[in-house]
PDB file of N, CA and C in Angstrom:
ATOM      1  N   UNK A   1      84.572-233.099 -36.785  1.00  0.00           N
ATOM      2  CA  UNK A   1      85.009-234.207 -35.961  1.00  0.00           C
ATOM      3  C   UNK A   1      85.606-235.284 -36.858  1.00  0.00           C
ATOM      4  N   UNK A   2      86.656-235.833 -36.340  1.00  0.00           N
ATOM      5  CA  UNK A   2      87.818-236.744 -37.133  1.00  0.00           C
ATOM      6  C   UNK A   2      86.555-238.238 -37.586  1.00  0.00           C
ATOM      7  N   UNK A   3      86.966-239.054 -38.155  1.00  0.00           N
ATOM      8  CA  UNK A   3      85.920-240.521 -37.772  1.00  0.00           C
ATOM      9  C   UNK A   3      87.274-241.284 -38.456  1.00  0.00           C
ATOM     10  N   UNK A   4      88.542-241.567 -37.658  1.00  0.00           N
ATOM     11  CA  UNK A   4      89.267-242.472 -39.228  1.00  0.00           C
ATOM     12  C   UNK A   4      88.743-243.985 -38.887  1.00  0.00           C
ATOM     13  N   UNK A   5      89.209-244.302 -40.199  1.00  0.00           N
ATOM     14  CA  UNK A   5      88.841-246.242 -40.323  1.00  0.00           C
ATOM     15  C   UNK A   5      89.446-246.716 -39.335  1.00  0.00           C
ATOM     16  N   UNK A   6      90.623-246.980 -38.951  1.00  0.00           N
ATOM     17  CA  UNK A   6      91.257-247.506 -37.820  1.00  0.00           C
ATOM     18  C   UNK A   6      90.028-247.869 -36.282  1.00  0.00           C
ATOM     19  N   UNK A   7      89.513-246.578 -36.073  1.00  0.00           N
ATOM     20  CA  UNK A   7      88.158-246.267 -35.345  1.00  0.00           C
ATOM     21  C   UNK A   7      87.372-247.289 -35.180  1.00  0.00           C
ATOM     22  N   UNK A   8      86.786-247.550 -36.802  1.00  0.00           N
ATOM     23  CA  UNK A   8      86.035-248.407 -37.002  1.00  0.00           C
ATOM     24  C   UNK A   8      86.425-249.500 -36.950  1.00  0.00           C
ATOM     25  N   UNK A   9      87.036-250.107 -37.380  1.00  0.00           N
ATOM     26  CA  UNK A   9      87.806-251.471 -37.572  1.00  0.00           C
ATOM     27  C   UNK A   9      88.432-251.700 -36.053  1.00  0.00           C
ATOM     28  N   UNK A  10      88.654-250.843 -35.397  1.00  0.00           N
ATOM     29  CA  UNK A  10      88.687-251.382 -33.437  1.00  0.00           C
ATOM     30  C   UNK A  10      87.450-251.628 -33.098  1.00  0.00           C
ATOM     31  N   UNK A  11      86.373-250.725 -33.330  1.00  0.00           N
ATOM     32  CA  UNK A  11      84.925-251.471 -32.699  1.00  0.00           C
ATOM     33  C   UNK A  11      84.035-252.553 -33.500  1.00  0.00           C
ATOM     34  N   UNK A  12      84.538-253.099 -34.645  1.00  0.00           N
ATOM     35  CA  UNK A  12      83.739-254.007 -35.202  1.00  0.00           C
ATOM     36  C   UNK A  12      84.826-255.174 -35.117  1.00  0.00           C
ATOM     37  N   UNK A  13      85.779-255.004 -34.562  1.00  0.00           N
ATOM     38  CA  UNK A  13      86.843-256.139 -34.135  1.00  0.00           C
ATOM     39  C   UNK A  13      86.957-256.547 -32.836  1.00  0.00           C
ATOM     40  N   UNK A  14      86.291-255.483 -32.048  1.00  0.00           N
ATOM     41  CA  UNK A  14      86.255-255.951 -30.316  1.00  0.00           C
ATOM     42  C   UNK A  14      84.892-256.148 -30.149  1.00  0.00           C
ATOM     43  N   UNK A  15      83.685-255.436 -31.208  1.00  0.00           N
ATOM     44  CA  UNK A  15      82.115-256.549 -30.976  1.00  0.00           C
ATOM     45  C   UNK A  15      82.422-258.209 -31.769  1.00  0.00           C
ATOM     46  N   UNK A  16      83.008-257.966 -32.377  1.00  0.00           N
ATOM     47  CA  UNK A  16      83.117-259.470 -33.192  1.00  0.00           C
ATOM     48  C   UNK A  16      83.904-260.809 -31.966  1.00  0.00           C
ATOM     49  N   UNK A  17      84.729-259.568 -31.189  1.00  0.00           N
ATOM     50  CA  UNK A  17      85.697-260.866 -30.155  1.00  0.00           C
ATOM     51  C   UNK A  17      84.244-261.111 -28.906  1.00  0.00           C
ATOM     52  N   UNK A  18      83.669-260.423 -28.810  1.00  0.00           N
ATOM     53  CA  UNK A  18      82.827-260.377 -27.827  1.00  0.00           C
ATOM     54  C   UNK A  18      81.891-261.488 -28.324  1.00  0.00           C
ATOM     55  N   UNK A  19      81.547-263.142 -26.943  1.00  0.00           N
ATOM     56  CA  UNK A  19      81.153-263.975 -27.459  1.00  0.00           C
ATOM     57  C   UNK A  19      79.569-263.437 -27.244  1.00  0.00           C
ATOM     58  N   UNK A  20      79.149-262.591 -26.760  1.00  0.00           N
ATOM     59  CA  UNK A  20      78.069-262.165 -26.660  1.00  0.00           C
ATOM     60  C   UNK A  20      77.179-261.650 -27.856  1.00  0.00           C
ATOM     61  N   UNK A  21      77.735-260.999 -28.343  1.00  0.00           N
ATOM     62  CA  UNK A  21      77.532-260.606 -30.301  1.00  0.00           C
ATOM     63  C   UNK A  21      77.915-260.830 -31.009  1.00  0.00           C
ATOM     64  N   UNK A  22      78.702-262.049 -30.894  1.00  0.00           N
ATOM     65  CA  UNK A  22      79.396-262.395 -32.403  1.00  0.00           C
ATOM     66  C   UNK A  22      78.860-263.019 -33.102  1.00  0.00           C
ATOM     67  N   UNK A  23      77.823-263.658 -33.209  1.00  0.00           N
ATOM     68  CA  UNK A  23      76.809-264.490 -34.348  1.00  0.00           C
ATOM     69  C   UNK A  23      75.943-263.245 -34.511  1.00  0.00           C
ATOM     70  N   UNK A  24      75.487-262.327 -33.726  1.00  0.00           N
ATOM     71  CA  UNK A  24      74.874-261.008 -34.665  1.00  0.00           C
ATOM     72  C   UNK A  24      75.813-260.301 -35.515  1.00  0.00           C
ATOM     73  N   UNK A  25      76.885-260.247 -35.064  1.00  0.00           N
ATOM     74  CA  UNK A  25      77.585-259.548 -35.929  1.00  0.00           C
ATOM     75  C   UNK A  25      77.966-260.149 -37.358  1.00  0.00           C
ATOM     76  N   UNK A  26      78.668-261.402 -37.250  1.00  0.00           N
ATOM     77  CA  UNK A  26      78.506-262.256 -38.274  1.00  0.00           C
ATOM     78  C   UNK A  26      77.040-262.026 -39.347  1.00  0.00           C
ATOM     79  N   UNK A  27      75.915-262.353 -39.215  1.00  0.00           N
ATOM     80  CA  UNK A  27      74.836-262.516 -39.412  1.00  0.00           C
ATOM     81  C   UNK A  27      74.480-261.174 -40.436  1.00  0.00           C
ATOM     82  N   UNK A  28      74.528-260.003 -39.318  1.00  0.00           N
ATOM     83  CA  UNK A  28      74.905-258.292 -39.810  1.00  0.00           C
ATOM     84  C   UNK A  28      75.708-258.178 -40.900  1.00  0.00           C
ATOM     85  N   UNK A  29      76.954-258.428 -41.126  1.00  0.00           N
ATOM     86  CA  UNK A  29      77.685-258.521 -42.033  1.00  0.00           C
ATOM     87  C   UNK A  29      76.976-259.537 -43.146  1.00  0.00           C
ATOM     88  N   UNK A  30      77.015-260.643 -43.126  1.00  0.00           N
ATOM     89  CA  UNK A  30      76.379-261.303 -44.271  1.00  0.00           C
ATOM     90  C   UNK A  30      74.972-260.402 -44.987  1.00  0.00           C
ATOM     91  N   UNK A  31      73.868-260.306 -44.168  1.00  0.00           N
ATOM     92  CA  UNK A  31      73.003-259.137 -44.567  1.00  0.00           C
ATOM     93  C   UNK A  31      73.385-258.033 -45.040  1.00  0.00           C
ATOM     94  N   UNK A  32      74.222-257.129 -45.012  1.00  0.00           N
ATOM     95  CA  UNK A  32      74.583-255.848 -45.510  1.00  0.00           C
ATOM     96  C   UNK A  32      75.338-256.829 -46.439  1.00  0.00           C
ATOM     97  N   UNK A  33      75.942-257.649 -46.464  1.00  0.00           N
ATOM     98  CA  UNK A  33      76.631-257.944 -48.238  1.00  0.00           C
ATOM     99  C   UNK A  33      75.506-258.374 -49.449  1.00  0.00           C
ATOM    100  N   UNK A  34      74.957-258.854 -48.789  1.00  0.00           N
ATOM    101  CA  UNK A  34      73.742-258.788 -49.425  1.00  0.00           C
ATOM    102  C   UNK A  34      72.959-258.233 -49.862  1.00  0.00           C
ATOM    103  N   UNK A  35      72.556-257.560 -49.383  1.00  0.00           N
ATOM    104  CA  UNK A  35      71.350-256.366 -49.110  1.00  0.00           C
ATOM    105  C   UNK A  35      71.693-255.268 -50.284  1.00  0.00           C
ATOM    106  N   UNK A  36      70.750-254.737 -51.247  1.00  0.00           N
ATOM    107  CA  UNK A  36      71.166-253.849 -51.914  1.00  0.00           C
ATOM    108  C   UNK A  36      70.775-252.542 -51.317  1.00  0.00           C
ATOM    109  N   UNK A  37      70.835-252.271 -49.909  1.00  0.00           N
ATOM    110  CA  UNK A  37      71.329-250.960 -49.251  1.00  0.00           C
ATOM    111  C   UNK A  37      72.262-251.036 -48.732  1.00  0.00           C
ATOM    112  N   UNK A  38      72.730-250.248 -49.237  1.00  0.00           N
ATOM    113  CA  UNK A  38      74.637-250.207 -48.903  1.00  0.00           C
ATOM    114  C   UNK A  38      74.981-249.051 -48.669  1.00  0.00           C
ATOM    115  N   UNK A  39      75.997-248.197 -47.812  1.00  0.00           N
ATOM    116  CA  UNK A  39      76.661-247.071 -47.647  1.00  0.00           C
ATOM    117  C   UNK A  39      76.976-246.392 -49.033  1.00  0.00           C
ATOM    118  N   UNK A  40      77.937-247.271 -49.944  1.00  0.00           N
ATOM    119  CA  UNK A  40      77.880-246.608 -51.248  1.00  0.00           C
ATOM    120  C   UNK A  40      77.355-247.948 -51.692  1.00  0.00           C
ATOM    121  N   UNK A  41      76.296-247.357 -52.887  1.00  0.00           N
ATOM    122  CA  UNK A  41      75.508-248.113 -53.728  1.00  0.00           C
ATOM    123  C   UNK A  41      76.737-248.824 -54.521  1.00  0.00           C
ATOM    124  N   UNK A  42      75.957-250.320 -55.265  1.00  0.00           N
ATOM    125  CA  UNK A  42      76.901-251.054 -55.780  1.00  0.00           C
ATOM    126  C   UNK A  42      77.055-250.494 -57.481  1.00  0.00           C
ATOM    127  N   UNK A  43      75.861-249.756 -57.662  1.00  0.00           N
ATOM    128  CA  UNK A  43      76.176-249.716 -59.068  1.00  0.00           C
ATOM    129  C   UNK A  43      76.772-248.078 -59.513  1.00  0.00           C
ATOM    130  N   UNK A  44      78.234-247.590 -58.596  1.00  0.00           N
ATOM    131  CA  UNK A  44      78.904-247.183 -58.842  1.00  0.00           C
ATOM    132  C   UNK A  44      79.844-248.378 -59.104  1.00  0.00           C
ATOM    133  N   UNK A  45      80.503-248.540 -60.393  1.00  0.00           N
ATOM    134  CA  UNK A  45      81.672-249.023 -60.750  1.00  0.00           C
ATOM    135  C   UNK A  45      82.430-249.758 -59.918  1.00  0.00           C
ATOM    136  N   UNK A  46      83.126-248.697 -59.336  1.00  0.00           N
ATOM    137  CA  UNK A  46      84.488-249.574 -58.152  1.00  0.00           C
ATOM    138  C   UNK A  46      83.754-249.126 -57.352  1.00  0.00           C
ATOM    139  N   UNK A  47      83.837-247.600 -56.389  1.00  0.00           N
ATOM    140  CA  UNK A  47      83.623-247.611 -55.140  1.00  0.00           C
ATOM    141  C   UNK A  47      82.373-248.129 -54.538  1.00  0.00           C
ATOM    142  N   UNK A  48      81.142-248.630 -55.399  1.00  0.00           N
ATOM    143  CA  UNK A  48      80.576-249.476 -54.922  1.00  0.00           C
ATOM    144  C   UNK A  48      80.861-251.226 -54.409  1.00  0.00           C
ATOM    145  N   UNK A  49      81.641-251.515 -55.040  1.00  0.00           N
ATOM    146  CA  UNK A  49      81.365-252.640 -54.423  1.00  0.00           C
ATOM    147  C   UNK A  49      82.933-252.822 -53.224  1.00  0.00           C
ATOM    148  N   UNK A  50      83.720-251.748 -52.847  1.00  0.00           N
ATOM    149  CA  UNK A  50      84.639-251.592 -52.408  1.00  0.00           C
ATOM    150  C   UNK A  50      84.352-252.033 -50.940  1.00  0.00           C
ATOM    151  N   UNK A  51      83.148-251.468 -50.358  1.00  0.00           N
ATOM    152  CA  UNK A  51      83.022-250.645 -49.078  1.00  0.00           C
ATOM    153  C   UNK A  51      82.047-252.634 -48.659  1.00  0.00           C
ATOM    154  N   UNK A  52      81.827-253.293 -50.007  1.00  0.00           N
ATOM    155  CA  UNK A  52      81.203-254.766 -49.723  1.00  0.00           C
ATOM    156  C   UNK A  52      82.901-255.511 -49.517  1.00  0.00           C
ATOM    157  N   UNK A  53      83.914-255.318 -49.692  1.00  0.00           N
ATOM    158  CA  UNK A  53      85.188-256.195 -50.199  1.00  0.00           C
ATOM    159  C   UNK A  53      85.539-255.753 -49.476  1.00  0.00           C
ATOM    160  N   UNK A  54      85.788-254.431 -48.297  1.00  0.00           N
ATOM    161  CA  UNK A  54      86.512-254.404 -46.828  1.00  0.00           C
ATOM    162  C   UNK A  54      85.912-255.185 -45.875  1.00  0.00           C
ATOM    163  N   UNK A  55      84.065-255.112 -46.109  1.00  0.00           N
ATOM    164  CA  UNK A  55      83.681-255.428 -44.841  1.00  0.00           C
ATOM    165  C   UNK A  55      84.152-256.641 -44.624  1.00  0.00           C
ATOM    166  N   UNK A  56      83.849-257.887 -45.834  1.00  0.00           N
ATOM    167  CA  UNK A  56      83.929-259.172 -46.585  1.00  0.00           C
ATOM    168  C   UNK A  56      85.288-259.616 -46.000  1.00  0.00           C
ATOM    169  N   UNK A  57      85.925-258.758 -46.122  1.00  0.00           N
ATOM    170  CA  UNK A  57      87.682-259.267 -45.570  1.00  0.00           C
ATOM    171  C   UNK A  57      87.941-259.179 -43.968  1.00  0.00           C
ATOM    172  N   UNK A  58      87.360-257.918 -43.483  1.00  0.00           N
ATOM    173  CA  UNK A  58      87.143-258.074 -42.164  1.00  0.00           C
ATOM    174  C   UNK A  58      87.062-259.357 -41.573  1.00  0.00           C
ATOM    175  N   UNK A  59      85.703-259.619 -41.903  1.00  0.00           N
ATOM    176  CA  UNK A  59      84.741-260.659 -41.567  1.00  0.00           C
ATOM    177  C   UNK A  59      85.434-261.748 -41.886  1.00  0.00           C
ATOM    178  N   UNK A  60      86.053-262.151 -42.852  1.00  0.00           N
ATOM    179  CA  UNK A  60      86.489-263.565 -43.075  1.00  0.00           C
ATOM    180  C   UNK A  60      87.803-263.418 -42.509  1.00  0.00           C
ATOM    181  N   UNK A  61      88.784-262.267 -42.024  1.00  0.00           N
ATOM    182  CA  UNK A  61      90.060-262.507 -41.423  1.00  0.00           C
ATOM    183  C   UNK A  61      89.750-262.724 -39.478  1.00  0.00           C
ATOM    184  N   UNK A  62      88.589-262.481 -38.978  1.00  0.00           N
ATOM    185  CA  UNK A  62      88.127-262.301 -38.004  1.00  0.00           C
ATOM    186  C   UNK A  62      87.734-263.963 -37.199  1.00  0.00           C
ATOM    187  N   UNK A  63      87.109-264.119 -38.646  1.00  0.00           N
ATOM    188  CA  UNK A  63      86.377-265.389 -38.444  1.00  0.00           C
ATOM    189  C   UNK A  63      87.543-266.623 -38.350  1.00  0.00           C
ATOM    190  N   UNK A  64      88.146-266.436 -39.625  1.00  0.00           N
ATOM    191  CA  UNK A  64      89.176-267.527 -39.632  1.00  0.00           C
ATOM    192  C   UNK A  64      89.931-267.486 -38.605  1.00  0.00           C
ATOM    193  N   UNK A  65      90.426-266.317 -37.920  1.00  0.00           N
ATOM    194  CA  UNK A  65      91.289-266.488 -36.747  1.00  0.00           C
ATOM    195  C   UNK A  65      90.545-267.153 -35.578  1.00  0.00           C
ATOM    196  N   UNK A  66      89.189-266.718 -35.254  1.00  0.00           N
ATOM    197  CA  UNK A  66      88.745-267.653 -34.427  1.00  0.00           C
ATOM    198  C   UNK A  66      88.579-269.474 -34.728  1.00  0.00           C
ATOM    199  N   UNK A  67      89.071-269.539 -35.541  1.00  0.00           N
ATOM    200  CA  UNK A  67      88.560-271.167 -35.994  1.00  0.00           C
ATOM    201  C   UNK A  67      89.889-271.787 -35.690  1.00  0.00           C
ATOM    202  N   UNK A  68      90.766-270.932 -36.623  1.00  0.00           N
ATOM    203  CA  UNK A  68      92.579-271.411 -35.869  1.00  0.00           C
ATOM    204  C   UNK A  68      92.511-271.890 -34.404  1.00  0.00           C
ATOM    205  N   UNK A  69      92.333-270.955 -33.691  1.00  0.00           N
ATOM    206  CA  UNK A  69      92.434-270.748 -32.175  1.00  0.00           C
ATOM    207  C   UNK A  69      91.877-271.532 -31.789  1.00  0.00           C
ATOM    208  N   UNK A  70      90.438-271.992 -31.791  1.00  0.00           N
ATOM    209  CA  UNK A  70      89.650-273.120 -31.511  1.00  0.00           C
ATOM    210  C   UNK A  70      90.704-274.425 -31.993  1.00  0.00           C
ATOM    211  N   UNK A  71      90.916-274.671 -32.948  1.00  0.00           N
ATOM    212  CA  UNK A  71      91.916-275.889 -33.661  1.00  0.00           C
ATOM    213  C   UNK A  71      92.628-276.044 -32.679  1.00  0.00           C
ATOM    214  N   UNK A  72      93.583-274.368 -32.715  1.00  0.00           N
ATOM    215  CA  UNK A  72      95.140-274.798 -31.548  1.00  0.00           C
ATOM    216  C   UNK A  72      94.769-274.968 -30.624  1.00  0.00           C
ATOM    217  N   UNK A  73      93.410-274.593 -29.931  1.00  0.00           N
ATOM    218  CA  UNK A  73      92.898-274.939 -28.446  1.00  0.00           C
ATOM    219  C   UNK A  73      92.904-276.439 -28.049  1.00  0.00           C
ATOM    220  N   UNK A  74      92.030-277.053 -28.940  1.00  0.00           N
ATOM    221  CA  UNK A  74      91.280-278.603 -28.948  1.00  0.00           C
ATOM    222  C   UNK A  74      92.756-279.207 -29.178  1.00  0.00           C
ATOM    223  N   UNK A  75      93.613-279.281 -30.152  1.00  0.00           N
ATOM    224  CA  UNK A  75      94.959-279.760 -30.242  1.00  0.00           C
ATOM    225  C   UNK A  75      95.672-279.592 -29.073  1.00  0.00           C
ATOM    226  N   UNK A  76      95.616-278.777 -28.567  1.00  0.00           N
ATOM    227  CA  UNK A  76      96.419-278.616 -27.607  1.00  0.00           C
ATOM    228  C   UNK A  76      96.526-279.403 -26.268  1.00  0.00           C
ATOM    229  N   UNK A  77      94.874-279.563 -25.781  1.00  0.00           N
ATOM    230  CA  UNK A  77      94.416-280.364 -24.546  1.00  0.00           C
ATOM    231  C   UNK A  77      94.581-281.681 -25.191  1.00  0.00           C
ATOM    232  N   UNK A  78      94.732-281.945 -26.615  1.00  0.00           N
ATOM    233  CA  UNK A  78      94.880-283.481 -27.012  1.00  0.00           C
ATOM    234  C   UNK A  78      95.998-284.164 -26.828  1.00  0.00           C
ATOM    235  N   UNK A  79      96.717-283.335 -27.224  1.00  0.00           N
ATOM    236  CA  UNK A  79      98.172-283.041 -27.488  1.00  0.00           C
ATOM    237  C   UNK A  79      99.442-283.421 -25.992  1.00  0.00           C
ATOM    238  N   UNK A  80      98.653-283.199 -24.903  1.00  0.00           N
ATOM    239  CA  UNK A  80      99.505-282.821 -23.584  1.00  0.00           C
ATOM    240  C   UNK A  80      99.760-283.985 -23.392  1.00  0.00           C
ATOM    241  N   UNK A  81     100.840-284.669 -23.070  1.00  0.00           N
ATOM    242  CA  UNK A  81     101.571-286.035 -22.559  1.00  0.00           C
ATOM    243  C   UNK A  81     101.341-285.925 -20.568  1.00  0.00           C
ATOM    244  N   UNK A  82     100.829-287.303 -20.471  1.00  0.00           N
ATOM    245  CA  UNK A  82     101.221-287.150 -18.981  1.00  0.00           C
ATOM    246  C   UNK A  82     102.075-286.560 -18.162  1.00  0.00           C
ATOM    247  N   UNK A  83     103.946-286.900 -18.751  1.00  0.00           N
ATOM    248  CA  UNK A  83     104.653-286.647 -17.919  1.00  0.00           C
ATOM    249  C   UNK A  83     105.185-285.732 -18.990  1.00  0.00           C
ATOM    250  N   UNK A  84     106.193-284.887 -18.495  1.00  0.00           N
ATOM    251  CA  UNK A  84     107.002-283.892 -19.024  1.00  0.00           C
ATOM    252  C   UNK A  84     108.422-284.672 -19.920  1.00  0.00           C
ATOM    253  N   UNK A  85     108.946-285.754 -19.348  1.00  0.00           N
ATOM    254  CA  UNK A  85     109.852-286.407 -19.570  1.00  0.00           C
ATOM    255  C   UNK A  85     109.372-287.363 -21.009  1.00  0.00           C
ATOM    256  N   UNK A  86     108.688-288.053 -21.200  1.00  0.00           N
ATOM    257  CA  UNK A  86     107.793-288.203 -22.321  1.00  0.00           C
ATOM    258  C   UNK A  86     107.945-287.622 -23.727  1.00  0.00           C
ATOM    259  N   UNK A  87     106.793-286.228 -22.976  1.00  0.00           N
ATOM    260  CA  UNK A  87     107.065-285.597 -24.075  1.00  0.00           C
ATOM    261  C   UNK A  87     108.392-284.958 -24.785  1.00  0.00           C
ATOM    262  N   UNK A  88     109.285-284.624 -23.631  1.00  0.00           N
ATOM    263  CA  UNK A  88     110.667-284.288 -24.337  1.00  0.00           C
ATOM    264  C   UNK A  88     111.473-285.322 -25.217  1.00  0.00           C
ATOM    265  N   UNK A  89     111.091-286.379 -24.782  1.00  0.00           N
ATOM    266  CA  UNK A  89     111.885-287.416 -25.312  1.00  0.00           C
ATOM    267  C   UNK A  89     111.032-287.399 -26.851  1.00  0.00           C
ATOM    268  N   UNK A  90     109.730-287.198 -27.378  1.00  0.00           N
ATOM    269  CA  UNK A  90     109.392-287.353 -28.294  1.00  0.00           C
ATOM    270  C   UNK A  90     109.577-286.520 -29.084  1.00  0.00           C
ATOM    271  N   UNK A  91     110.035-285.040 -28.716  1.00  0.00           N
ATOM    272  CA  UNK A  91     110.616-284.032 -29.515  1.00  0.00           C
ATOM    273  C   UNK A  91     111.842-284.046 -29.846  1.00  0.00           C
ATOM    274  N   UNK A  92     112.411-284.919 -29.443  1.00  0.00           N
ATOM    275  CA  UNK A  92     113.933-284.874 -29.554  1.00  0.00           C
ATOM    276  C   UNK A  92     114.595-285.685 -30.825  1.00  0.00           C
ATOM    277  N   UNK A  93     115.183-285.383 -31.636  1.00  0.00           N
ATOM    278  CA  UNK A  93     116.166-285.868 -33.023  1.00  0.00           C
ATOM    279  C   UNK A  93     117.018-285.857 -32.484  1.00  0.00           C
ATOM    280  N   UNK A  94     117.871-287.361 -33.115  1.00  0.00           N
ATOM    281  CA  UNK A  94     118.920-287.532 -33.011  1.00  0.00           C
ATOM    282  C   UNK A  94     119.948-287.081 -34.380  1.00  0.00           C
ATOM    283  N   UNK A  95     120.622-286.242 -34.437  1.00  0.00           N
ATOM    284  CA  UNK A  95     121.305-286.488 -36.131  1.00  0.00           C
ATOM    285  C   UNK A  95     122.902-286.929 -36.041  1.00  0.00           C
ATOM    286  N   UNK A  96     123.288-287.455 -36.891  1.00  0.00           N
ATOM    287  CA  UNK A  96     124.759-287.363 -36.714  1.00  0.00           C
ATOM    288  C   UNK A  96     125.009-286.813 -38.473  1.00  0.00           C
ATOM    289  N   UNK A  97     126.184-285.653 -37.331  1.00  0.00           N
ATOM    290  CA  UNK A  97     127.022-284.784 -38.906  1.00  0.00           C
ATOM    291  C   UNK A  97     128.263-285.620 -38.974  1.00  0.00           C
ATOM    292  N   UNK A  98     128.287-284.722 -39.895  1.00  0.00           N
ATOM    293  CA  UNK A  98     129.751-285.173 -40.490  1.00  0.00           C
ATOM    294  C   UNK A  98     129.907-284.076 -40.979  1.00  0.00           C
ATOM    295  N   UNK A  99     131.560-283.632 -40.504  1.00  0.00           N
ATOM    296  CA  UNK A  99     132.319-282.662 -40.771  1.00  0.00           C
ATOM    297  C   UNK A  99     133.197-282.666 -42.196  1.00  0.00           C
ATOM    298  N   UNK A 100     132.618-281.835 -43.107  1.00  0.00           N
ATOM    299  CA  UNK A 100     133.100-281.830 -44.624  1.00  0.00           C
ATOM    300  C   UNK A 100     134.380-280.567 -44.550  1.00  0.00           C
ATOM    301  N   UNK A 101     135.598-280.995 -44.877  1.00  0.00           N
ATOM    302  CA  UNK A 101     136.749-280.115 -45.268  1.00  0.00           C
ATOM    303  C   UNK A 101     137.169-280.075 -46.723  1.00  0.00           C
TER     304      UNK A 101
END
C-alpha cells in the first residue's frame, strides 16, 4: 500500500485548520520536537534530525499563516470607511507627467 508525504501533509494541514484541534496539534508537534522518541532517532547524523526540520517547518508555515489572516482580518474591520465615496477618494493619487522627447 502507497503512504506518499503529500498524504500526510493534507491531514496534518486540515487537523491544524480545524479550530477544534489546533492547540493539540500545535502542542503535539512541540512535544515530538522535543521528545527524544522520534520516528528516526536524532543521533543518526542527518536523517535524524530531518524528519524534526519538516515537521518544525510545517508547523511554523501553518502557524504563521494563521496569524497573517487574523492581522488581515482585524485590519480589515478597522480599516472600512463609512461611505464608499470616502474611501475612494483616499486611494486616489494625483500625478502630473510630463512628456519627455
Amino acid at each position: 500500500m502507497k503512504f506518499p508525504l503529500q498524504t500526510v501533509y493534507n491531514w496534518y494541514r486540515n487537523l491544524i485548520r480545524n479550530p477544534k484541534y489546533r492547540w493539540w496539534v500545535v502542542l503535539g508537534t512541540l512535544l515530538y520536537f522535543i521528545s527524544p522518541l522520534d520516528i528516526v532517532s536524532d543521533f543518526i547524523p542527518f536523517i535524524g534530525e530531518l524528519d524534526d526540520a519538516v515537521l518544525m517547518t510545517l508547523l511554523v508555515s501553518e502557524v504563521s499563516q494563521f496569524v497573517i489572516e487574523g492581522f488581515k482580518g482585524r485590519r480589515g474591520t478597522q480599516d472600512k470607511a463609512p461611505d464608499a465615496e470616502s474611501h475612494a477618494a483616499a486611494s486616489t493619487v494625483d500625478v502630473e507627467a510630463v512628456s519627455v522627447k
